[in-house]
C-alpha atoms as a PDB file:
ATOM      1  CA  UNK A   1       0.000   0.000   0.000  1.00  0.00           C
ATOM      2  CA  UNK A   2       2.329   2.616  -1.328  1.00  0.00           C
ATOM      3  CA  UNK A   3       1.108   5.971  -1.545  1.00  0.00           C
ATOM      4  CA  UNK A   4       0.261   6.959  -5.549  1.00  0.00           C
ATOM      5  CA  UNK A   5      -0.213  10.618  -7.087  1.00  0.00           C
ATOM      6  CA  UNK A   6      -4.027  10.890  -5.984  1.00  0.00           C
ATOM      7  CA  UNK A   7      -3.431   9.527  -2.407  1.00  0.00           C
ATOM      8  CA  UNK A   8       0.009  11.388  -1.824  1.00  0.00           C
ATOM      9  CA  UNK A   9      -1.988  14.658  -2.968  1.00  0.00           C
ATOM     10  CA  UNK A  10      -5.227  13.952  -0.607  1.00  0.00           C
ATOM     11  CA  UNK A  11      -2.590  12.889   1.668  1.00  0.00           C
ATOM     12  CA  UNK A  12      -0.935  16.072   2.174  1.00  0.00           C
ATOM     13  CA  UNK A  13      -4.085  18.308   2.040  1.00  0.00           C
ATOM     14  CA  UNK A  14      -5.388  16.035   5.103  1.00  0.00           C
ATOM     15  CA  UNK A  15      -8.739  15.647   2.646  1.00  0.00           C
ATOM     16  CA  UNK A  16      -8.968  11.833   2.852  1.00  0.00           C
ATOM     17  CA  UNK A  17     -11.144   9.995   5.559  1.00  0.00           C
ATOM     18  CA  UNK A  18      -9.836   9.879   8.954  1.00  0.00           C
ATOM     19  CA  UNK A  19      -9.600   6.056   8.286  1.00  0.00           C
ATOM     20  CA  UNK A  20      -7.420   6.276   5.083  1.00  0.00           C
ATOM     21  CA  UNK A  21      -5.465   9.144   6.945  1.00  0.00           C
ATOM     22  CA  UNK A  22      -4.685   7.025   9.688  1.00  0.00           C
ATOM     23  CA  UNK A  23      -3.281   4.388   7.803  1.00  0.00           C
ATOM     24  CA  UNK A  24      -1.215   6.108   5.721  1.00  0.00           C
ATOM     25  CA  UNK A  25       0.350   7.863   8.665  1.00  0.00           C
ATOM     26  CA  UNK A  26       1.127   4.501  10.179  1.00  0.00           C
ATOM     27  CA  UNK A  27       2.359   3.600   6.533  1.00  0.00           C
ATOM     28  CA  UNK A  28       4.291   6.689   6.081  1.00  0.00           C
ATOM     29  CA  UNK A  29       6.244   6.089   9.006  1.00  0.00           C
ATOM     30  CA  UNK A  30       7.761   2.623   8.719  1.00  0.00           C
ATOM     31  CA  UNK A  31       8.057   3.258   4.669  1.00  0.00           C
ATOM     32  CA  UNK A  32      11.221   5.157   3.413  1.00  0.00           C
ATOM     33  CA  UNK A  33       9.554   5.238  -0.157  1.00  0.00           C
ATOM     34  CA  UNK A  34       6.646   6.688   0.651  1.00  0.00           C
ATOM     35  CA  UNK A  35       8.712   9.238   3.648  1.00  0.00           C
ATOM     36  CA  UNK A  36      10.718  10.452   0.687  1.00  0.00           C
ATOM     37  CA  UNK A  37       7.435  11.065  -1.697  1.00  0.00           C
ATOM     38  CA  UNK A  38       5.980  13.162   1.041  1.00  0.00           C
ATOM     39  CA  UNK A  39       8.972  15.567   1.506  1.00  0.00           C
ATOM     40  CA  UNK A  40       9.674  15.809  -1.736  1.00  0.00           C
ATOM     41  CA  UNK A  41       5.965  16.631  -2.543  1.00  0.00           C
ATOM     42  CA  UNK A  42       5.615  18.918   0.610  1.00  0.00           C
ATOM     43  CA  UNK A  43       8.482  20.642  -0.681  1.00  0.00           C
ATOM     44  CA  UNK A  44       7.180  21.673  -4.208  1.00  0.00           C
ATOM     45  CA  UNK A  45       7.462  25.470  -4.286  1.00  0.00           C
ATOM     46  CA  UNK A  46       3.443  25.558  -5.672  1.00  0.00           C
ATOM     47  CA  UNK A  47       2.723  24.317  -2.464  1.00  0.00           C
ATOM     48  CA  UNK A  48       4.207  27.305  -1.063  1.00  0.00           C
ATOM     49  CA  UNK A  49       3.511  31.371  -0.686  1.00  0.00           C
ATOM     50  CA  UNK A  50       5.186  34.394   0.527  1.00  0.00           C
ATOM     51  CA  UNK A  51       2.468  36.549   2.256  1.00  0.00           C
ATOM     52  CA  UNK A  52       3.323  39.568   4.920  1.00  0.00           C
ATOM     53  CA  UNK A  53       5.586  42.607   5.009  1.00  0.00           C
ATOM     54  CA  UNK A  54       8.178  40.200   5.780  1.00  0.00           C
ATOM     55  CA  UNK A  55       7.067  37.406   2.907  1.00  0.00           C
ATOM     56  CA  UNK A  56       7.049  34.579   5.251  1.00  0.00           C
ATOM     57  CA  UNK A  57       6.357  31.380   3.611  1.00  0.00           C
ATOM     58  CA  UNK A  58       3.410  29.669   4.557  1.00  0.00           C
ATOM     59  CA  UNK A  59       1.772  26.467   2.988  1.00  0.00           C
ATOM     60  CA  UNK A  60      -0.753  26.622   0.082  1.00  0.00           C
ATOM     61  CA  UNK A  61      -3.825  24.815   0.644  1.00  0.00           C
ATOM     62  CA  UNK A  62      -6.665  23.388  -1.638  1.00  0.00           C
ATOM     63  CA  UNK A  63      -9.667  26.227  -1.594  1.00  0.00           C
ATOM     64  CA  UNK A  64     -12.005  25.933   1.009  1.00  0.00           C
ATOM     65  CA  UNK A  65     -16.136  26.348   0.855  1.00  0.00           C
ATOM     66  CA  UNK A  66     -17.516  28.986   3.119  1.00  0.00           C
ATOM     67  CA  UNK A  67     -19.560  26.395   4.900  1.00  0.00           C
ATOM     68  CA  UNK A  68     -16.918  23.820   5.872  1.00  0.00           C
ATOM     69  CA  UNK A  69     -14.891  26.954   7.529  1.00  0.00           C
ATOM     70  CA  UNK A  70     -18.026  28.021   9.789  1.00  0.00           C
ATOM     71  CA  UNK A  71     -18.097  24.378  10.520  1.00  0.00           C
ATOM     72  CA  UNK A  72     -14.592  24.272  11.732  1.00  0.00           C
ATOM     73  CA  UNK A  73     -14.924  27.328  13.753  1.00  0.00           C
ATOM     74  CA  UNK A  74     -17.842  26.366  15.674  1.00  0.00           C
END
C-alpha cells in the first residue's frame, strides 16, 4: 500500500477519511519510499507562498467552501 499521485496529494491536504489518513500515517512512518514522496511533494514550491511585510512562507492549501470553515470554527 504505497502511496500513488491521488493519495500522496489527498494525503498532504489532510482531505482523505480519517480512516485512510490514519493508515497512511502509520504507513508513512515505517516506509522510506513513501517518507521520501511526502517531503519531496511537501516541498514543491506551488505548495508554497510568501504573504506579509516580511514574505514569510506559509503552505498553500486546496480552496475551502464557506460552509466547511463556519463548521470548523464552531
Amino acid at each position: 500500500m504505497h502511496l500513488d499521485d491521488s493519495t500522496l496529494d489527498g494525503y498532504l491536504a489532510r482531505s482523505l477519511d480519517r480512516d485512510a489518513l490514519g493508515s497512511f500515517d502509520d504507513h508513512v512512518s515505517t516506509c522510506l519510499h513513501c517518507t521520501l514522496a511526502v517531503d519531496a511533494a511537501g516541498l514543491e514550491p506551488d505548495r508554497w507562498e510568501r504573504r506579509g511585510p516580511l514574505g514569510r512562507l506559509v503552505r498553500v492549501g486546496p480552496p475551502r467552501p464557506a460552509r466547511a470553515e463556519l463548521d470548523r470554527a464552531a
